[in-house]
C-alpha atoms as a PDB file:
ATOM      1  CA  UNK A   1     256.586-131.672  32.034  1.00  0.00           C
ATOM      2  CA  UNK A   2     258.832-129.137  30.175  1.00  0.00           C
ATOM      3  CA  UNK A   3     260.461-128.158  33.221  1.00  0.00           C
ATOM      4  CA  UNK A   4     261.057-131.475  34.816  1.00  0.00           C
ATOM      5  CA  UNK A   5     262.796-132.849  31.749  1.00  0.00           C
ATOM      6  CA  UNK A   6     264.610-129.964  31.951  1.00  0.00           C
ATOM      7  CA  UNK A   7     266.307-131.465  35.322  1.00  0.00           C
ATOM      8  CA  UNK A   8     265.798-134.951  34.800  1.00  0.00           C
ATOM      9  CA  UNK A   9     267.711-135.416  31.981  1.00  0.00           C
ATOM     10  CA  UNK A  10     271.096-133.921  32.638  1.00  0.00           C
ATOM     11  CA  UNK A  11     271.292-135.650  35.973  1.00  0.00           C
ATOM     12  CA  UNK A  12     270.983-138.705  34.576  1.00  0.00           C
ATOM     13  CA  UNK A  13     272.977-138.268  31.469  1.00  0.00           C
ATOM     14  CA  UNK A  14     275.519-137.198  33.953  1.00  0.00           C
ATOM     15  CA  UNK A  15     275.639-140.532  36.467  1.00  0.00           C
ATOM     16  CA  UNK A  16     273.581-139.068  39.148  1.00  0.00           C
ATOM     17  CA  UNK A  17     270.536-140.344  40.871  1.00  0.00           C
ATOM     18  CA  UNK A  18     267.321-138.168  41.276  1.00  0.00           C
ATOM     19  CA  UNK A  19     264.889-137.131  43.718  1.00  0.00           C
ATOM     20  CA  UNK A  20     262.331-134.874  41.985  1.00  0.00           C
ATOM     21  CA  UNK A  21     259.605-133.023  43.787  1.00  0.00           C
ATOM     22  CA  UNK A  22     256.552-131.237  41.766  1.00  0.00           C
ATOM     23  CA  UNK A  23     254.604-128.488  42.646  1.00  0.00           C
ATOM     24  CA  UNK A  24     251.980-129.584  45.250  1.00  0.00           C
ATOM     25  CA  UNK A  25     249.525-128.118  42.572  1.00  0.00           C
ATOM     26  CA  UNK A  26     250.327-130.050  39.685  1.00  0.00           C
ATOM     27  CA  UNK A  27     251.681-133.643  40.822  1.00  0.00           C
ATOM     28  CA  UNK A  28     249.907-135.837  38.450  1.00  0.00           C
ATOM     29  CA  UNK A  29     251.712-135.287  34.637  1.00  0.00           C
ATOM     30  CA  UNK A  30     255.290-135.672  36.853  1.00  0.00           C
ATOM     31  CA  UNK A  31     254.102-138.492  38.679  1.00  0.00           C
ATOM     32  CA  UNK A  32     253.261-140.280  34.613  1.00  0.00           C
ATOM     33  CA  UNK A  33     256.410-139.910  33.900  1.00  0.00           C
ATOM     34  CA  UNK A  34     257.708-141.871  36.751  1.00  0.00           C
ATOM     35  CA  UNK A  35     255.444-144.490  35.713  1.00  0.00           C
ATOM     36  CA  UNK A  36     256.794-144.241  32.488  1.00  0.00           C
ATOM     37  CA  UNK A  37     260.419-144.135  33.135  1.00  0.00           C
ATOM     38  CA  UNK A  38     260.528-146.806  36.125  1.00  0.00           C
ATOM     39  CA  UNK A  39     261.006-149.915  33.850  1.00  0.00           C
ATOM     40  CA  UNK A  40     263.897-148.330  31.694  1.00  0.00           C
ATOM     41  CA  UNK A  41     266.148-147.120  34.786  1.00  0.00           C
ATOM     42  CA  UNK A  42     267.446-149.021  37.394  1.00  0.00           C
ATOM     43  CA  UNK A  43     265.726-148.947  40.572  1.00  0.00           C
ATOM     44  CA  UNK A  44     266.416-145.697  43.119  1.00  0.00           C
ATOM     45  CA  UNK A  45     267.509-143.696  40.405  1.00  0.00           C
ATOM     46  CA  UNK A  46     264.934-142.006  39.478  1.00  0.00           C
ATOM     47  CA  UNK A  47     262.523-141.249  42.261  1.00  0.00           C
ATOM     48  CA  UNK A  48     259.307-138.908  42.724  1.00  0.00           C
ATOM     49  CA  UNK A  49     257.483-138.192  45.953  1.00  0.00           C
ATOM     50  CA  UNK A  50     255.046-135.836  46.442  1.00  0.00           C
ATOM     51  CA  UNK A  51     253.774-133.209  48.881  1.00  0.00           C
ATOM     52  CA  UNK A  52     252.592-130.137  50.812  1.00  0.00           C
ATOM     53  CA  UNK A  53     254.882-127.336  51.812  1.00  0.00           C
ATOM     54  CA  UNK A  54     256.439-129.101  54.649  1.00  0.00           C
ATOM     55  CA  UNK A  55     258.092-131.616  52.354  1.00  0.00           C
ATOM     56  CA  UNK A  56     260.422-129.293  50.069  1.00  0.00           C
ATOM     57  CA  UNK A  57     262.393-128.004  53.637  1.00  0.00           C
ATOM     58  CA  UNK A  58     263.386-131.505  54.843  1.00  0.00           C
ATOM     59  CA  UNK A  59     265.063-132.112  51.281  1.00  0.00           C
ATOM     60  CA  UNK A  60     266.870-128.733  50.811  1.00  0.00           C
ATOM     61  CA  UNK A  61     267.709-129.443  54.334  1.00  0.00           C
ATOM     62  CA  UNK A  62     269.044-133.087  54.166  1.00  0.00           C
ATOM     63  CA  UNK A  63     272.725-134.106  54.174  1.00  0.00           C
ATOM     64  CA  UNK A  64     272.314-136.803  51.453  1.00  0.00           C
ATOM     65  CA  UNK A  65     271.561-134.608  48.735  1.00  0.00           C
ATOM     66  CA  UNK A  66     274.408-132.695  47.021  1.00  0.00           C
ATOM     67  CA  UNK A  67     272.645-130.485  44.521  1.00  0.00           C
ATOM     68  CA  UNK A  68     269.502-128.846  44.514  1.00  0.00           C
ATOM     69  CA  UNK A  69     267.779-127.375  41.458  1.00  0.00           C
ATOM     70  CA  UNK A  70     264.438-125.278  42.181  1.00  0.00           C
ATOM     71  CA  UNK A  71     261.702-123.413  39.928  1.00  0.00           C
ATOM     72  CA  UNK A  72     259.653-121.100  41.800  1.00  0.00           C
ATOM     73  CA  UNK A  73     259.370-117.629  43.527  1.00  0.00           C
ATOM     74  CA  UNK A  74     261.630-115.492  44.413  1.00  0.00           C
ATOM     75  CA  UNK A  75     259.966-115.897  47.918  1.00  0.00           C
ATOM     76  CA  UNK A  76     260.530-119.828  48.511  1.00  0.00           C
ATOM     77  CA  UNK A  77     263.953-119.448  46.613  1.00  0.00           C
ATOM     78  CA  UNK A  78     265.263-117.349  49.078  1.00  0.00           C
ATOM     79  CA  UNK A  79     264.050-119.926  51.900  1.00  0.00           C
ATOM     80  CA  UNK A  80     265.781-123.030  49.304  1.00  0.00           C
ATOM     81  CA  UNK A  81     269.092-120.920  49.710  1.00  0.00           C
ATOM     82  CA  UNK A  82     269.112-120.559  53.548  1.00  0.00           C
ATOM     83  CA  UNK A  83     268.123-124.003  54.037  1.00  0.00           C
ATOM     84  CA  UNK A  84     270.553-125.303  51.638  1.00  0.00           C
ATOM     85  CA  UNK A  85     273.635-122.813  53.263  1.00  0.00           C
ATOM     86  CA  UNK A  86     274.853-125.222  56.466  1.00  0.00           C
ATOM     87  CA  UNK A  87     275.560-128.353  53.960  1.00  0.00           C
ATOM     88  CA  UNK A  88     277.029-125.812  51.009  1.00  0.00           C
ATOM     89  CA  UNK A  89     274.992-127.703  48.551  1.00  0.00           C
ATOM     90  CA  UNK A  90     275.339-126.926  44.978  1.00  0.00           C
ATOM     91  CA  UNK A  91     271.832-124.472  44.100  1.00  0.00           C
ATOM     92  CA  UNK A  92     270.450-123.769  40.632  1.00  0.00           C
ATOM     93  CA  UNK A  93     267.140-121.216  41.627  1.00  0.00           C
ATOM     94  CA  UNK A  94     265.519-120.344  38.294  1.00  0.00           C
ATOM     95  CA  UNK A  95     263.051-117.588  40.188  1.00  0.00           C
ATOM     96  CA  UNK A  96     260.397-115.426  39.591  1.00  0.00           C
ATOM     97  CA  UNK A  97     260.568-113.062  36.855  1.00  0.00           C
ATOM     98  CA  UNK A  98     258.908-109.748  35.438  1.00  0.00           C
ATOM     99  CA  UNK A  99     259.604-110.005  31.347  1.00  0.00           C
ATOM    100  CA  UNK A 100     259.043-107.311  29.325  1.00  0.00           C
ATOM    101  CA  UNK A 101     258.857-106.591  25.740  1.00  0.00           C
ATOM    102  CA  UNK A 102     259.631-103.601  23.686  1.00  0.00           C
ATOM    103  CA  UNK A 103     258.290-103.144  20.332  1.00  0.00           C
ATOM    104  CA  UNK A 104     259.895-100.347  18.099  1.00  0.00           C
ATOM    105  CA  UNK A 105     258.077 -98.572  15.790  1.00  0.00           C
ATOM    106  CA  UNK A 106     259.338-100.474  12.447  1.00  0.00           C
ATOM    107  CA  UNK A 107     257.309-103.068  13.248  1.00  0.00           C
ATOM    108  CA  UNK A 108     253.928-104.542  10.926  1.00  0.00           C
ATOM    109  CA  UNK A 109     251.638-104.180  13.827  1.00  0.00           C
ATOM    110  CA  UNK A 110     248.824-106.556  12.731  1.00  0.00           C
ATOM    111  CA  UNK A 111     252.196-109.392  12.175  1.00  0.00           C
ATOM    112  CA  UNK A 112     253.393-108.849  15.794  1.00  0.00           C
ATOM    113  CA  UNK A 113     250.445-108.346  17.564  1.00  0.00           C
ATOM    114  CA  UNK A 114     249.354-112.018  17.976  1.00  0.00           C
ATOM    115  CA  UNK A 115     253.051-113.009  18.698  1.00  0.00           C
ATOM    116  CA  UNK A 116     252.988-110.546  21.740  1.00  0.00           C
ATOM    117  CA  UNK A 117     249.086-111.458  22.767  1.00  0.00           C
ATOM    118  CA  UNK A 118     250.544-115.182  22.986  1.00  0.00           C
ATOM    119  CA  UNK A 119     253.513-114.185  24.646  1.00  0.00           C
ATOM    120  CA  UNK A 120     251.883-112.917  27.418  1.00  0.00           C
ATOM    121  CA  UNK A 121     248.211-114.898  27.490  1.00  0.00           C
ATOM    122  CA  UNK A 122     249.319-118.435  26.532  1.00  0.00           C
ATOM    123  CA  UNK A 123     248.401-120.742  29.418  1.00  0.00           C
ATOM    124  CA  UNK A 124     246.664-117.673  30.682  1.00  0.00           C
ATOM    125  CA  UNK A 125     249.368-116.056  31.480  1.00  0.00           C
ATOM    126  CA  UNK A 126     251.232-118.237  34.018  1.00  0.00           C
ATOM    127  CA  UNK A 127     254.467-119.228  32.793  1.00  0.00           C
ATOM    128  CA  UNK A 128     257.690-118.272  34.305  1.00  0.00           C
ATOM    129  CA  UNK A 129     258.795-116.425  31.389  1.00  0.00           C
ATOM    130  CA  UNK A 130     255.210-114.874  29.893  1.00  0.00           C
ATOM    131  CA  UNK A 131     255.836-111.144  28.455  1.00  0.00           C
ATOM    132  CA  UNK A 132     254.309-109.197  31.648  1.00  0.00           C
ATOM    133  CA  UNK A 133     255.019-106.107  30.675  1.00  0.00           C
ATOM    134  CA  UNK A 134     255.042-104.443  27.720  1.00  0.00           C
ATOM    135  CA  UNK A 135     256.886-101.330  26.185  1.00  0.00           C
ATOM    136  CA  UNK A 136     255.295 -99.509  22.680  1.00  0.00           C
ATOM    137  CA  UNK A 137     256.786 -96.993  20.967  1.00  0.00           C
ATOM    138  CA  UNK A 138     254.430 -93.791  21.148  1.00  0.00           C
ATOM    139  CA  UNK A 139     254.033 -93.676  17.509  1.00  0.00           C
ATOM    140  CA  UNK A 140     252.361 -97.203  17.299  1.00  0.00           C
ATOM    141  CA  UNK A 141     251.121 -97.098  20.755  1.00  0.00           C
ATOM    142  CA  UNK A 142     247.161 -96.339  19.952  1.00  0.00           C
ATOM    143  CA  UNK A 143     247.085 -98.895  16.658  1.00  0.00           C
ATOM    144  CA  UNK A 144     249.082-102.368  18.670  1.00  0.00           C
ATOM    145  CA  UNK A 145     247.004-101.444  22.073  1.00  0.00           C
ATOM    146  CA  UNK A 146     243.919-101.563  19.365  1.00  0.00           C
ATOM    147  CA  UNK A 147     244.797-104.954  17.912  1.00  0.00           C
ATOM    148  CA  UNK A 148     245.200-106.315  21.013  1.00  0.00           C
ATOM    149  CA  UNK A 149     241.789-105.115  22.547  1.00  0.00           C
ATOM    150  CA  UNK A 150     240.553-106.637  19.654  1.00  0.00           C
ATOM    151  CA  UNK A 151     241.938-110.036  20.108  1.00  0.00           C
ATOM    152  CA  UNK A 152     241.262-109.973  24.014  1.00  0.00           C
ATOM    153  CA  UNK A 153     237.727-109.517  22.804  1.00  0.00           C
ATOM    154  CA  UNK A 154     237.927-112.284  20.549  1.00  0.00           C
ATOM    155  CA  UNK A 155     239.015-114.811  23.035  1.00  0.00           C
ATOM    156  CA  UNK A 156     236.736-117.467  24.905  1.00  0.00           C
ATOM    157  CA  UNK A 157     237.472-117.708  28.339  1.00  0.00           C
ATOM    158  CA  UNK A 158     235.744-121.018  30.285  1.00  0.00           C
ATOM    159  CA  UNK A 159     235.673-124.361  30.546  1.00  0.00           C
ATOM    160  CA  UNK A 160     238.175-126.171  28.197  1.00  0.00           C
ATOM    161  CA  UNK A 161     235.625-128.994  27.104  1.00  0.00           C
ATOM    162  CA  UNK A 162     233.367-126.861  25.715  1.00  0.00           C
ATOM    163  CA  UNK A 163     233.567-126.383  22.348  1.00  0.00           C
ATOM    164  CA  UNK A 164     235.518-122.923  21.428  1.00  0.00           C
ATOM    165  CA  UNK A 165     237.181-121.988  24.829  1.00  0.00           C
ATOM    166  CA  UNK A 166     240.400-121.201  24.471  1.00  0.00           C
ATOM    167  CA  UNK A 167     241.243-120.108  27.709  1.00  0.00           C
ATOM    168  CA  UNK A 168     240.712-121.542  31.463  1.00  0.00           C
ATOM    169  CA  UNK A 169     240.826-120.908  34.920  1.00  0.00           C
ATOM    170  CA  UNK A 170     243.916-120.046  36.610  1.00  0.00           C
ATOM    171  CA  UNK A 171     244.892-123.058  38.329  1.00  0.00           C
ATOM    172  CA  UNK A 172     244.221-122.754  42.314  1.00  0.00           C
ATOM    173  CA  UNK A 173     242.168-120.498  44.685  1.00  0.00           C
ATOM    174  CA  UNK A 174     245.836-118.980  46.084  1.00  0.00           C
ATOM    175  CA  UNK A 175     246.578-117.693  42.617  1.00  0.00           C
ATOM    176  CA  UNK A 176     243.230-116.443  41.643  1.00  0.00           C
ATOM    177  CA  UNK A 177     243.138-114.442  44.098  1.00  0.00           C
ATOM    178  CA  UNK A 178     246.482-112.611  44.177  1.00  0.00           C
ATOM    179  CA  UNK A 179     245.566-111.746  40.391  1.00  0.00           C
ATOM    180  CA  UNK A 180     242.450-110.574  41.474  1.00  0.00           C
ATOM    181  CA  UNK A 181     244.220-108.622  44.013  1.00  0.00           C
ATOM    182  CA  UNK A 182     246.274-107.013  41.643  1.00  0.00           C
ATOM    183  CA  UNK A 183     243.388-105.695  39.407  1.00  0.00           C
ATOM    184  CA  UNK A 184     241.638-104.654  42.113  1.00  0.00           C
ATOM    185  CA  UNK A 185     245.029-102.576  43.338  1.00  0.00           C
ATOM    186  CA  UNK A 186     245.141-101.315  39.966  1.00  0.00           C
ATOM    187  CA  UNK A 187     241.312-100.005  39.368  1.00  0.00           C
ATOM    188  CA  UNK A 188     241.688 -98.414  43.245  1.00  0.00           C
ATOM    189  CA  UNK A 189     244.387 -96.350  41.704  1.00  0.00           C
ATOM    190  CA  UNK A 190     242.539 -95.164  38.852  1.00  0.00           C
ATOM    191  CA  UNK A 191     243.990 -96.929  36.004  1.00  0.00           C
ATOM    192  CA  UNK A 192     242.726 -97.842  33.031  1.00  0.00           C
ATOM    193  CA  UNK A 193     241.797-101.653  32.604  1.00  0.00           C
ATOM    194  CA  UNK A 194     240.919-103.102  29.448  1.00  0.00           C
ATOM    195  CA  UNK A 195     238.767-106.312  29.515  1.00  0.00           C
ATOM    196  CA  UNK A 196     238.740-108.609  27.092  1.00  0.00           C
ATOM    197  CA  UNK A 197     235.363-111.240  26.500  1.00  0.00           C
ATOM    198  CA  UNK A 198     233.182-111.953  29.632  1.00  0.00           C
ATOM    199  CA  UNK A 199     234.029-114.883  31.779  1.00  0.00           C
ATOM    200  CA  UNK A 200     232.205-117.509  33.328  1.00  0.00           C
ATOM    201  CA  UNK A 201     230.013-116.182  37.031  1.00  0.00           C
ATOM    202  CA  UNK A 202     229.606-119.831  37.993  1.00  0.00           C
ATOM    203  CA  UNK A 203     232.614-120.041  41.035  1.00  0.00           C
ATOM    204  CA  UNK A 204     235.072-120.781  38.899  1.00  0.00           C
ATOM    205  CA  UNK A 205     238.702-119.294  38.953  1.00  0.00           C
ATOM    206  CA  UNK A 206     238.060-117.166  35.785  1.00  0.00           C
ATOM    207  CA  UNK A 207     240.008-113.936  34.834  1.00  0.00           C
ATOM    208  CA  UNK A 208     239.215-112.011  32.154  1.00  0.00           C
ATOM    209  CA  UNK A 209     242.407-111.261  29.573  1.00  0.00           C
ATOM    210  CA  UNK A 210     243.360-108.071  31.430  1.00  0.00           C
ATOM    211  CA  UNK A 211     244.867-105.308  29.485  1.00  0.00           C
ATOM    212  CA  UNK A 212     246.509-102.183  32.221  1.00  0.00           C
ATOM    213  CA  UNK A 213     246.336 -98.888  29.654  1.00  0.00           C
ATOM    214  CA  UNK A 214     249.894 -97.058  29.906  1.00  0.00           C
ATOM    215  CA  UNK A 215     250.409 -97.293  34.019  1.00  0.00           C
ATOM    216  CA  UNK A 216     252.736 -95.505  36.374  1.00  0.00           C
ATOM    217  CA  UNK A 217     256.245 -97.401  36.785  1.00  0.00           C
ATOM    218  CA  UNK A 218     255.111 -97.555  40.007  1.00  0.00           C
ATOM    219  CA  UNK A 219     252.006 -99.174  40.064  1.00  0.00           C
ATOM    220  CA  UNK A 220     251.924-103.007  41.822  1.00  0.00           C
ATOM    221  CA  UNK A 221     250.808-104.124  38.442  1.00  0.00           C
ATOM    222  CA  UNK A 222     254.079-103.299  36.955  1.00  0.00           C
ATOM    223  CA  UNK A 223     256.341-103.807  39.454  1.00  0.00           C
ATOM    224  CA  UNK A 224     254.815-107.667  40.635  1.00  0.00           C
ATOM    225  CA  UNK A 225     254.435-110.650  38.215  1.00  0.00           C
ATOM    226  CA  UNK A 226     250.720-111.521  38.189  1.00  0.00           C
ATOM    227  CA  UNK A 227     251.186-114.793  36.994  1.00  0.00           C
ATOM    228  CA  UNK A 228     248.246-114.240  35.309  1.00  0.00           C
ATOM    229  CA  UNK A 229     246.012-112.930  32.602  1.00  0.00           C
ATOM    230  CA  UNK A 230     247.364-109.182  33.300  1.00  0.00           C
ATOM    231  CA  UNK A 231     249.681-106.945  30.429  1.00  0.00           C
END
């Protein structure tokens, strides 16, 4: 919603008309707002289809459309960019990301440790600009990697209607397992993985809160954005 406003709004405030594609994962809250907005703006203005992979190429691609604004990997951004190049169109690419945080040592550890747990873990983890990695000073290192065991361990991951959970699934098969790939990567190379309350076994796309003890620079789990429940 947040990030469709985000690009809505401007272009209209601005005189322009709007074609706005969501995520093939997540069409339905966009798709509410159309029906929400469609009595208030003329018609054409405002417009929302929805589709596979297929139909983001034929936009980036089409003459009639002067600007293009795009959220999403690095990956597909790169393939928005070459598409767009032969009609020069106007690009905005807010992209993939790998945020960190660095925490000094003057800091009340048990007053920023929730801040940082949420920072990463809120929405489980996959929002464009979650705190993936994260930087301690050595002489608070042991006492914030504590506290945040501790409220890993505290956490209910499952099913959001039952009572308690407070974490879900991640949100498609494609995604669950490229985290899954990543922890994997990382306990093939030895590292230290801290696991926060059991998950669900029933088929679901559950992760536990996933924290990576002091890795190698290196290490995939640094380097890539899991887009998931991984610090």
């Amino acid at each position: 919603v947040v990030l469709s406003i985000w690009k809505i709004a401007p272009a209209l405030l601005a005189g322009n008309t709007l074609v706005l594609k969501p995520s093939p994962f997540t069409p339905m809250t966009v798709l509410r707002i159309g029906e929400l907005v469609r009595d208030f703006v003329p018609a054409g203005v405002l417009n929302i289809i929805t589709g596979g992979a297929a139909l983001g190429p034929l936009m980036t691609a089409h003459p009639g459309f002067d600007k293009v604004s795009f959220t999403g990997s690095t990956a597909t951004g790169r393939r928005v960019m070459a598409s767009a190049a032969p009609t020069l169109k106007r690009l905005t690419l807010e992209l993939g990301g790998n945020d960190a945080a660095i925490v000094m040592p003057d800091v009340d550890v048990a007053e920023i440790a929730p801040k940082l747990f949420w920072a990463a873990f809120n929405n489980n983890g996959q929002i464009c600009i979650a705190t993936k990695r994260l930087y301690i000073h050595v002489d608070i290192y042991d006492a914030l990697r504590d506290r945040l065991v501790q409220l890993a361990k505290s956490i209910k991951v499952g099913d959001g209607a039952e009572q308690g959970t407070v974490l879900g699934p991640i949100q498609n098969k494609r995604q669950f397992d490229r985290v899954k790939a990543l922890i994997d990567d990382a306990r093939e190379q030895g590292l230290v993985l801290i696991e926060g309350a059991a998950v669900p076994d029933n088929g679901g796309f559950f992760v536990p809160v996933t924290l990576v003890d002091n890795p190698p620079e290196n290490s995939r789990v640094v380097q890539e954005e899991a887009f998931g429940p991984v610090l």
